[in-house]
N, C-alpha and C. Protein backbone atom coordinates (compact mmCIF):
# COMPACT_ATOMS: atom_id res chain seq x y z
N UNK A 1 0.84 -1.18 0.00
CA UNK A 1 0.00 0.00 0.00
C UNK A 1 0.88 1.24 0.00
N UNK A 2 0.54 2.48 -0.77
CA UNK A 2 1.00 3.56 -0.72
C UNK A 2 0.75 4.26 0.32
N UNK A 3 1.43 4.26 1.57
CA UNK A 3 1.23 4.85 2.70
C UNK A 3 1.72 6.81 2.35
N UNK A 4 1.35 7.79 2.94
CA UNK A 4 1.96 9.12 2.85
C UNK A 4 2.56 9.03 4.00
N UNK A 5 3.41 10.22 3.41
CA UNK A 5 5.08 10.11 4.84
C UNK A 5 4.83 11.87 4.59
N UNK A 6 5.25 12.43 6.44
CA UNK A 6 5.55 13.58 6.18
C UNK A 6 6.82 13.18 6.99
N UNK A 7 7.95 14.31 6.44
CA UNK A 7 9.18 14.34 6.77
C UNK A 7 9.42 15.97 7.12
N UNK A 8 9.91 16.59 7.62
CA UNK A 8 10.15 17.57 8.16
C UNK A 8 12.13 17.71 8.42
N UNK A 9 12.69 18.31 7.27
CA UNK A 9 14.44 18.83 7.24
C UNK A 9 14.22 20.01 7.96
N UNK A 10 15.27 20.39 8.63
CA UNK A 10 15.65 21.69 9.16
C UNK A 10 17.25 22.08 8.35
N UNK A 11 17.38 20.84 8.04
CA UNK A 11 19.36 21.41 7.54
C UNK A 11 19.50 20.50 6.61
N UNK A 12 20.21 21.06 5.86
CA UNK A 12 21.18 20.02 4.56
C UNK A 12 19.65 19.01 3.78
N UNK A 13 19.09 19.89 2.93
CA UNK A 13 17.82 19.31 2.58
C UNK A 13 18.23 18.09 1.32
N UNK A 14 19.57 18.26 1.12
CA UNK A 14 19.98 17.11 0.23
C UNK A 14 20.28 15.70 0.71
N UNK A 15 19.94 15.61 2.18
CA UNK A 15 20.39 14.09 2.48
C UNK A 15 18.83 13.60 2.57
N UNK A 16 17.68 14.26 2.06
CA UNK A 16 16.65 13.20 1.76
C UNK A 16 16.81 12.10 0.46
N UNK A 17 16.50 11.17 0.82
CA UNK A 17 16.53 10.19 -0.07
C UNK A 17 14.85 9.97 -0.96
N UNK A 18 15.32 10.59 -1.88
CA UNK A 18 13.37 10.88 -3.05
C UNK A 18 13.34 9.57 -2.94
N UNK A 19 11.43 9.84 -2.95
CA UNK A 19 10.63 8.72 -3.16
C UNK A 19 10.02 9.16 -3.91
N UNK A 20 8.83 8.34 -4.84
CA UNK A 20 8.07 8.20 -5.90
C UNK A 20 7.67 9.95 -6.00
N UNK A 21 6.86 10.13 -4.40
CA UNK A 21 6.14 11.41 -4.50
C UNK A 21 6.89 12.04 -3.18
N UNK A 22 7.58 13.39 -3.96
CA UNK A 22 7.93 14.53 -2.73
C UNK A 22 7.28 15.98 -2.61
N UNK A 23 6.86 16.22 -1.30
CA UNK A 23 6.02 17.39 -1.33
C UNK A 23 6.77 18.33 -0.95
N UNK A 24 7.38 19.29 -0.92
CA UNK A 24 7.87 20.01 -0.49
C UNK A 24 7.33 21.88 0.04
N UNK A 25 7.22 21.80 1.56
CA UNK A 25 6.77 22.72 1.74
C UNK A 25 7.37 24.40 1.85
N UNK A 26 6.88 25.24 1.89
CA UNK A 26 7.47 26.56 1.57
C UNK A 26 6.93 27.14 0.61
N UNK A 27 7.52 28.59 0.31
CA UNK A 27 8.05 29.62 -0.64
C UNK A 27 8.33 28.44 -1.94
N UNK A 28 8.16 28.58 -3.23
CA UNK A 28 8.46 27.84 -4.57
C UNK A 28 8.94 26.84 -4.19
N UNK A 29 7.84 25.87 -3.71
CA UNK A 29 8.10 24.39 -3.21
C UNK A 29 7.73 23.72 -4.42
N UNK A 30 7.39 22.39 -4.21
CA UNK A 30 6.53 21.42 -5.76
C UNK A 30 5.50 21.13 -5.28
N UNK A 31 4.73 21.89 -4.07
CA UNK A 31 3.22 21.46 -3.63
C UNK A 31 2.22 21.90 -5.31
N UNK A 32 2.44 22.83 -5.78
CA UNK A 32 1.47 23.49 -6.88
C UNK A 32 1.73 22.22 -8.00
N UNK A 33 2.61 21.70 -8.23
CA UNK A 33 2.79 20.79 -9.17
C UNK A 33 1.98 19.45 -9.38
N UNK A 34 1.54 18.99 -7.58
CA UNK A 34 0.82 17.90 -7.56
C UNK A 34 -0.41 17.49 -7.99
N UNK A 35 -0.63 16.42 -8.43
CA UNK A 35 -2.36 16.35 -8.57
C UNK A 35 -3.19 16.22 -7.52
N UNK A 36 -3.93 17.03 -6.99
CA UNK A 36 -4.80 17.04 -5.25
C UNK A 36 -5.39 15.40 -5.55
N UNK A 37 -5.99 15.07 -6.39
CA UNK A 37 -6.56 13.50 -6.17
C UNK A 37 -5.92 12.38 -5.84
N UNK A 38 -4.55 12.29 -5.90
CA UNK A 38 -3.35 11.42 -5.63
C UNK A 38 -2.91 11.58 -4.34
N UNK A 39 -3.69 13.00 -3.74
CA UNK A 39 -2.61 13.06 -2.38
C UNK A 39 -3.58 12.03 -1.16
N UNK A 40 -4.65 11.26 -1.60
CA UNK A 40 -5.32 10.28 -0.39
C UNK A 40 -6.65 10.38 0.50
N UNK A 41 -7.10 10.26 1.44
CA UNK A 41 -8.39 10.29 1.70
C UNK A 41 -7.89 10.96 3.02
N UNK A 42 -9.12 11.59 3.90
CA UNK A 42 -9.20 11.95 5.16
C UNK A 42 -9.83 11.98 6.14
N UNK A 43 -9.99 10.82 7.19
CA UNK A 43 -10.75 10.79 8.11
C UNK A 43 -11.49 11.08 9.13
N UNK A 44 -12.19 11.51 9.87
CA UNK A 44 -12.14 12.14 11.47
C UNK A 44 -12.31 10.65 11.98
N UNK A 45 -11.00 10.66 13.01
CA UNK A 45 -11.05 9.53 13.55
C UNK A 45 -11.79 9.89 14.90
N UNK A 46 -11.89 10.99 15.23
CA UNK A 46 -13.00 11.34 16.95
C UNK A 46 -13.83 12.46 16.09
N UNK A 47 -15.26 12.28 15.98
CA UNK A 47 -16.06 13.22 15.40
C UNK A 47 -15.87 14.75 16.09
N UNK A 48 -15.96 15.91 15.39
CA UNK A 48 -16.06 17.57 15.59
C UNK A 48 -17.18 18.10 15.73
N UNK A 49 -17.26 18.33 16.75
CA UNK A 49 -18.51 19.34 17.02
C UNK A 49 -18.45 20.65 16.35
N UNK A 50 -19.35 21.10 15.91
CA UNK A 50 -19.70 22.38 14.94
C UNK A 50 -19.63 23.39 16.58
N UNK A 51 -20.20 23.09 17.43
CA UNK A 51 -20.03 24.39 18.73
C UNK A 51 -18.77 24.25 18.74
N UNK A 52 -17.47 23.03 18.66
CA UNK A 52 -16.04 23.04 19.24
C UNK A 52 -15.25 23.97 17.97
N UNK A 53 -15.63 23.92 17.07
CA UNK A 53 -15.17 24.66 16.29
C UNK A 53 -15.28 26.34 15.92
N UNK A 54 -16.76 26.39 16.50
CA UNK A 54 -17.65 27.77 17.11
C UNK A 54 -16.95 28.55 17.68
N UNK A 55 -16.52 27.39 19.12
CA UNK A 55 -15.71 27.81 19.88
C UNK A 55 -14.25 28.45 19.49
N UNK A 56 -13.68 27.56 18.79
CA UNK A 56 -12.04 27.57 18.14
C UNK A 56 -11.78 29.15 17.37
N UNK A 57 -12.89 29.28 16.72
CA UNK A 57 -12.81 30.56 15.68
C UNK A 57 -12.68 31.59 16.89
N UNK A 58 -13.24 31.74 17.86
CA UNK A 58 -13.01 33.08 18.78
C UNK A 58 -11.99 33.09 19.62
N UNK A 59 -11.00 31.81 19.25
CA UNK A 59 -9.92 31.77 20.08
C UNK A 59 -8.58 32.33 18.93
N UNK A 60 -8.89 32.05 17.78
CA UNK A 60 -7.88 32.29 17.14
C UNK A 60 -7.57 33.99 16.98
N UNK A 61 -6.66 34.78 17.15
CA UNK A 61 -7.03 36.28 17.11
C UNK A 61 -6.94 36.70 15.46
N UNK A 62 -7.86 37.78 16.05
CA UNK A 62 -7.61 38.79 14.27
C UNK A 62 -6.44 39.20 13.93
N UNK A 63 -6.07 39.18 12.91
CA UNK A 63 -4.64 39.75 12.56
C UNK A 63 -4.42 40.84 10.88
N UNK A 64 -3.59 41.47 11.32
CA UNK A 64 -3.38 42.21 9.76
C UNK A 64 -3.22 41.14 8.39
N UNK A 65 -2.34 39.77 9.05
CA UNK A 65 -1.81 38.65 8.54
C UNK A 65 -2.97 37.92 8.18
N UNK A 66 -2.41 36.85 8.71
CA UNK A 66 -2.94 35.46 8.47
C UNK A 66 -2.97 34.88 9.86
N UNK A 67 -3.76 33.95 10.21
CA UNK A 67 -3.82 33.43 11.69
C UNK A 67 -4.72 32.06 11.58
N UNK A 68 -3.88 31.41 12.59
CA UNK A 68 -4.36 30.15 12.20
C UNK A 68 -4.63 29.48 13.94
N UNK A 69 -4.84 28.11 14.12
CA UNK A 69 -4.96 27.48 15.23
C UNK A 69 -5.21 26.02 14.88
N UNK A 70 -4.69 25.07 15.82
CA UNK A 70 -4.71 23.64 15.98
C UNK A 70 -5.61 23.57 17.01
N UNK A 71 -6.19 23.14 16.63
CA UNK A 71 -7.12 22.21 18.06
C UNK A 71 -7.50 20.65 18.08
N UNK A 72 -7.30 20.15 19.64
CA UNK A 72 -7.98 18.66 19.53
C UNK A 72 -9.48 18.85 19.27
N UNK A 73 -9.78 17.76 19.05
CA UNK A 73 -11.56 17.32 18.81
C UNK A 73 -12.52 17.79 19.30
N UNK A 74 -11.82 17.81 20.62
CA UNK A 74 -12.95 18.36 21.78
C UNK A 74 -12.82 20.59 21.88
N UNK A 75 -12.27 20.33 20.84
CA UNK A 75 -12.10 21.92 20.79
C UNK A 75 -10.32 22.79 22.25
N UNK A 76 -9.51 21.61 22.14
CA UNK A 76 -8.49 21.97 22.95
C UNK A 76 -8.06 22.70 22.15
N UNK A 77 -6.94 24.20 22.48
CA UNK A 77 -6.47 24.34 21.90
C UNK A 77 -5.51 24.08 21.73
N UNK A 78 -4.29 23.60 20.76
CA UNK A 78 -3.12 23.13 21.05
C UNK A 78 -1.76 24.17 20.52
N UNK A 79 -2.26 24.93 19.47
CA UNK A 79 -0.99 26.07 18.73
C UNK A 79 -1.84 27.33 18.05
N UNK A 80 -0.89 28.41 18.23
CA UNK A 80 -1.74 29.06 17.53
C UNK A 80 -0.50 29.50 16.58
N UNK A 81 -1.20 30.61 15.24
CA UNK A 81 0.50 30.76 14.76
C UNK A 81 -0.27 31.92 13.76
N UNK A 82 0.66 33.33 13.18
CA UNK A 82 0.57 33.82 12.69
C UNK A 82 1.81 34.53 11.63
N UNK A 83 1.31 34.86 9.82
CA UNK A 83 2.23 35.12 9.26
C UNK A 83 1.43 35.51 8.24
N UNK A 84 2.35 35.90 7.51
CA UNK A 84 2.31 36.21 5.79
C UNK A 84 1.48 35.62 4.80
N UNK A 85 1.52 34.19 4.90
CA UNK A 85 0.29 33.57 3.62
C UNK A 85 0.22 32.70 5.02
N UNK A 86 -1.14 31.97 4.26
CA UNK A 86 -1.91 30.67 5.07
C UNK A 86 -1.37 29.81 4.89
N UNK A 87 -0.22 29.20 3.86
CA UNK A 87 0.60 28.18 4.12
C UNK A 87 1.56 27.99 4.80
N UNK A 88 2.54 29.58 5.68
CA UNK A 88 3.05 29.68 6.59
C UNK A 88 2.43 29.25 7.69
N UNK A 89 1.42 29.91 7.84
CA UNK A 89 0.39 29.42 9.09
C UNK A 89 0.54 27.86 9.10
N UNK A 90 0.02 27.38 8.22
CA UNK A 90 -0.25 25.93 8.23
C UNK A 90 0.49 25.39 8.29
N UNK A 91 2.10 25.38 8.04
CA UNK A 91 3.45 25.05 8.04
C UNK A 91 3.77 25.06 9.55
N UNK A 92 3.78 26.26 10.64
CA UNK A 92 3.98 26.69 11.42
C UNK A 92 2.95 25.47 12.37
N UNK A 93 1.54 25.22 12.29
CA UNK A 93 0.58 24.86 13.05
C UNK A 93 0.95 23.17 13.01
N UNK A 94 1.55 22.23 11.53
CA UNK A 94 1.84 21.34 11.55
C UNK A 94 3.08 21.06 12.18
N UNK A 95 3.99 21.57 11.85
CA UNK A 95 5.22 21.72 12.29
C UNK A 95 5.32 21.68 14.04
N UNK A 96 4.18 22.26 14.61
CA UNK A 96 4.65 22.35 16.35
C UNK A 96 4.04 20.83 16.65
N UNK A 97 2.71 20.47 15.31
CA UNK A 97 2.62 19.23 16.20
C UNK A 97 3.18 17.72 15.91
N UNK A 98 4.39 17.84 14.61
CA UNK A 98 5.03 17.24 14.62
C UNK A 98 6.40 17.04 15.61
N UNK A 99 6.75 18.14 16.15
CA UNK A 99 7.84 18.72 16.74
C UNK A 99 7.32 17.67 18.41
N UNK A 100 5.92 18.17 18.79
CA UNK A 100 5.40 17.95 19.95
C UNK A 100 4.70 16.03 20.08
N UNK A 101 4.72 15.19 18.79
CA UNK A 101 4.34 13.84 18.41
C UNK A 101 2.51 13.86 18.80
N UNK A 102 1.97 14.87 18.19
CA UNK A 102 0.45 15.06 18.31
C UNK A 102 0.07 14.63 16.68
N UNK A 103 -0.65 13.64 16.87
CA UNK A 103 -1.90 12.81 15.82
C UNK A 103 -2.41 13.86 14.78
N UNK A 104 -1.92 14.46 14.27
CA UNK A 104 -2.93 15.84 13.47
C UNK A 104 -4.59 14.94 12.91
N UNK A 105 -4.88 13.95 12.66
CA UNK A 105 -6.07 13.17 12.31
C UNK A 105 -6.81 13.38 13.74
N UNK A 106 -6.30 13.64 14.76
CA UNK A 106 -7.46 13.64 15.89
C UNK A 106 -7.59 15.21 16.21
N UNK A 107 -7.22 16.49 15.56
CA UNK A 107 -7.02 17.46 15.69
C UNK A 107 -8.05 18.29 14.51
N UNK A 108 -8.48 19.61 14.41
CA UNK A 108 -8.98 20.47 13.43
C UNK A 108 -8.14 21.35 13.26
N UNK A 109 -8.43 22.07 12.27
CA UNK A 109 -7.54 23.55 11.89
C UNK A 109 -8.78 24.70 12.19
N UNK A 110 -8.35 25.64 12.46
CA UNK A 110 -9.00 26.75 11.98
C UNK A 110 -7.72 28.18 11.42
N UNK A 111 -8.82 28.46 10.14
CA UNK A 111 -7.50 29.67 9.50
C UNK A 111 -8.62 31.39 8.98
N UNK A 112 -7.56 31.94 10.03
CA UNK A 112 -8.14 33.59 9.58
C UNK A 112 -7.60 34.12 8.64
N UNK A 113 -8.43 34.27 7.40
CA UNK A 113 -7.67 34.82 6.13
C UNK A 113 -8.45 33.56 4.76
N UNK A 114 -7.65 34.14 3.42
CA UNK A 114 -8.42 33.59 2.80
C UNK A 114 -7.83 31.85 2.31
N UNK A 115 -8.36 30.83 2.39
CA UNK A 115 -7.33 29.90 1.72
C UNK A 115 -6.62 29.23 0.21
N UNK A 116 -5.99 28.99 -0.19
CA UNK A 116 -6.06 28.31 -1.24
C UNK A 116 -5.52 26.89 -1.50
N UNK A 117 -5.29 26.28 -2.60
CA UNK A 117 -5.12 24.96 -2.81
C UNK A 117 -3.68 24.06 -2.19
N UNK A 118 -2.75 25.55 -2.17
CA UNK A 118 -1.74 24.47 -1.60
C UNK A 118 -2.20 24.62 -0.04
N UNK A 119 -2.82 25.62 0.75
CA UNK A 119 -3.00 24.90 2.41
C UNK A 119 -3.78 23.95 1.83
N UNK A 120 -5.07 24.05 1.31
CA UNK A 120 -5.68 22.80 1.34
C UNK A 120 -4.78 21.45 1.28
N UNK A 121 -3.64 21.10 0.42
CA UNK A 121 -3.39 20.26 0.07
C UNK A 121 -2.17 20.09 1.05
N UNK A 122 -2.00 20.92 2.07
CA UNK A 122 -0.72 20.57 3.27
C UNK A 122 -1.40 19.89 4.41
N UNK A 123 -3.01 20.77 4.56
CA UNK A 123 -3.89 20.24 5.61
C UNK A 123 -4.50 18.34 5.14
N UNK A 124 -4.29 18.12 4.14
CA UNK A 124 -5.12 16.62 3.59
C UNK A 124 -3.32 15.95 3.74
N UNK A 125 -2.57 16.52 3.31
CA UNK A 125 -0.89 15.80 3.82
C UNK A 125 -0.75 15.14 5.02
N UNK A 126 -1.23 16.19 6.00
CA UNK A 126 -1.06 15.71 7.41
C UNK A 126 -2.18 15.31 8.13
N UNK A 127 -3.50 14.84 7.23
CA UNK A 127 -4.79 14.13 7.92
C UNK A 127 -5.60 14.81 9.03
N UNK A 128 -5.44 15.97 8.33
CA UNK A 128 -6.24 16.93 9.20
C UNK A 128 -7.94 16.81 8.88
N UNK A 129 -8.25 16.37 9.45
CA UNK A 129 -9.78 15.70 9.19
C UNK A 129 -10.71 17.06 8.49
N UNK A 130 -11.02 18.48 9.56
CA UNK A 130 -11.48 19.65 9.27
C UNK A 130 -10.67 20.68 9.97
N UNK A 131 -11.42 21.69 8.82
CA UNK A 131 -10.37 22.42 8.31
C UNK A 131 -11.94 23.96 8.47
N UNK A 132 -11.28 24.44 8.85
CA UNK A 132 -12.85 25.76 9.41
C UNK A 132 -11.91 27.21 8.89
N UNK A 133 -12.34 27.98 7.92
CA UNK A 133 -12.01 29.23 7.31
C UNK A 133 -12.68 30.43 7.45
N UNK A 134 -12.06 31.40 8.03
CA UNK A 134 -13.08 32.38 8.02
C UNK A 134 -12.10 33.47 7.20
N UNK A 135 -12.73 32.92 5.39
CA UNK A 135 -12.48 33.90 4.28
C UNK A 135 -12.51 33.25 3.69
N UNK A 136 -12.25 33.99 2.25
CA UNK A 136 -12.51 33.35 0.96
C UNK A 136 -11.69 31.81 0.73
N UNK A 137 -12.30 31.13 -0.01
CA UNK A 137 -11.93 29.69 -0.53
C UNK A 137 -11.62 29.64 -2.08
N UNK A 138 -10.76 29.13 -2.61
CA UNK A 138 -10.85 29.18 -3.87
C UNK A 138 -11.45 28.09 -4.15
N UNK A 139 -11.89 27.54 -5.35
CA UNK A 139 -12.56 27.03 -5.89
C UNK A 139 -11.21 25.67 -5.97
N UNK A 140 -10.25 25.66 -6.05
CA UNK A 140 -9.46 24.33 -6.27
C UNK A 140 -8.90 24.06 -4.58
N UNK A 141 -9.00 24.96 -3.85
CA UNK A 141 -8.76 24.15 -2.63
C UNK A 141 -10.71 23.72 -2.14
N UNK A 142 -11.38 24.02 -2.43
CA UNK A 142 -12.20 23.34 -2.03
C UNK A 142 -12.42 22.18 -2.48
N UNK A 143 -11.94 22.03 -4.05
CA UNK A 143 -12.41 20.70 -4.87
C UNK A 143 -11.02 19.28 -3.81
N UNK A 144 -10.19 20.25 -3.59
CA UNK A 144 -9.09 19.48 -3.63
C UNK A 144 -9.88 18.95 -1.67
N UNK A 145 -10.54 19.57 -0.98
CA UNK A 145 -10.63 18.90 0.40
C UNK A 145 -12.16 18.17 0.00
N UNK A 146 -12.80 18.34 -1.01
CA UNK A 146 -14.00 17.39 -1.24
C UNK A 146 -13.56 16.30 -1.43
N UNK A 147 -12.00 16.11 -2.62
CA UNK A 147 -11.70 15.31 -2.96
C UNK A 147 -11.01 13.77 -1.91
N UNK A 148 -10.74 14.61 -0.90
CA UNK A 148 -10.02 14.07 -0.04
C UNK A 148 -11.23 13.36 1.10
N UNK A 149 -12.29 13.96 1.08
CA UNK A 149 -12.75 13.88 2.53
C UNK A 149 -12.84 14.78 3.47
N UNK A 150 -12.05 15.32 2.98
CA UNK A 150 -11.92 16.69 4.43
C UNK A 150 -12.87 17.31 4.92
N UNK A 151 -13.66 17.83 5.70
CA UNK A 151 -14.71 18.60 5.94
C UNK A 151 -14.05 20.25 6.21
N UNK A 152 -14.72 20.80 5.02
CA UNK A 152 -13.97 21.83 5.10
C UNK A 152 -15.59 22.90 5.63
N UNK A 153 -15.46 23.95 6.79
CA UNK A 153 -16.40 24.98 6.90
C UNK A 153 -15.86 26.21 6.83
């Protein structure tokens, strides 16, 4: 089975050893290159309450930026993070809970600002079940979290 791997370099990004499919996150990464239908399905393995998420949006603050937040299921919060585009955010929000060995599949996102296809397609990377936006959606990150499963609000 084609399992997905996230890997996370901090230094010397040449001692990864490529596999079939590499995602690479950042500034002019090869996320835009991928086909969203290849990147896999997405579960909620502990169902989301629409109030826990209610909740989540008034925790995340307003910003000139971009602003984002991790939360468990039950509406914990676990990171919050703010920057420049929403894939920083989302970089930043995955990144603490890889850093910290937290399940992102038992976790939600929420993102202040507008999204597009590559967060969509970083949030379905790391099995982020839902994904809650307060701003515009483009039309290919939404196809791309239908495609997946994702519950995107």
């Amino acid at each position: 089975a084609d399992e997905t791997q996230v890997s996370v370099v901090t230094k010397n990004p040449y001692t990864i050893l490529l596999s079939r499919k590499t995602v690479l996150a950042g500034c002019g990464g090869a996320s835009s290159f991928l086909d969203s239908g290849k990147l896999g399905a997405v579960a909620e393995k502990t169902p989301v309450l629409d109030a826990a998420v209610s909740s989540a949006k008034e925790a995340v603050p307003d910003s000139a930026w971009f602003s984002g937040g991790l939360f468990l299921s039950d509406g914990t919060l676990l990171y919050l993070a703010e920057d420049i585009s929403s894939q920083n955010v989302l970089d930043q929000l995955i990144g603490s809970a890889l850093r910290d060995g937290v399940d992102t599949a038992e976790t939600f996102a929420v993102l202040k600002g507008n999204c597009v296809v590559e967060t969509m397609r970083k949030a379905v990377i790391a099995k982020i079940p839902v994904f809650a936006v307060c701003g515009a959606v483009t039309a290919a990150a939404k196809k791309t979290a239908d495609e997946a499963g994702l519950r995107l609000i």
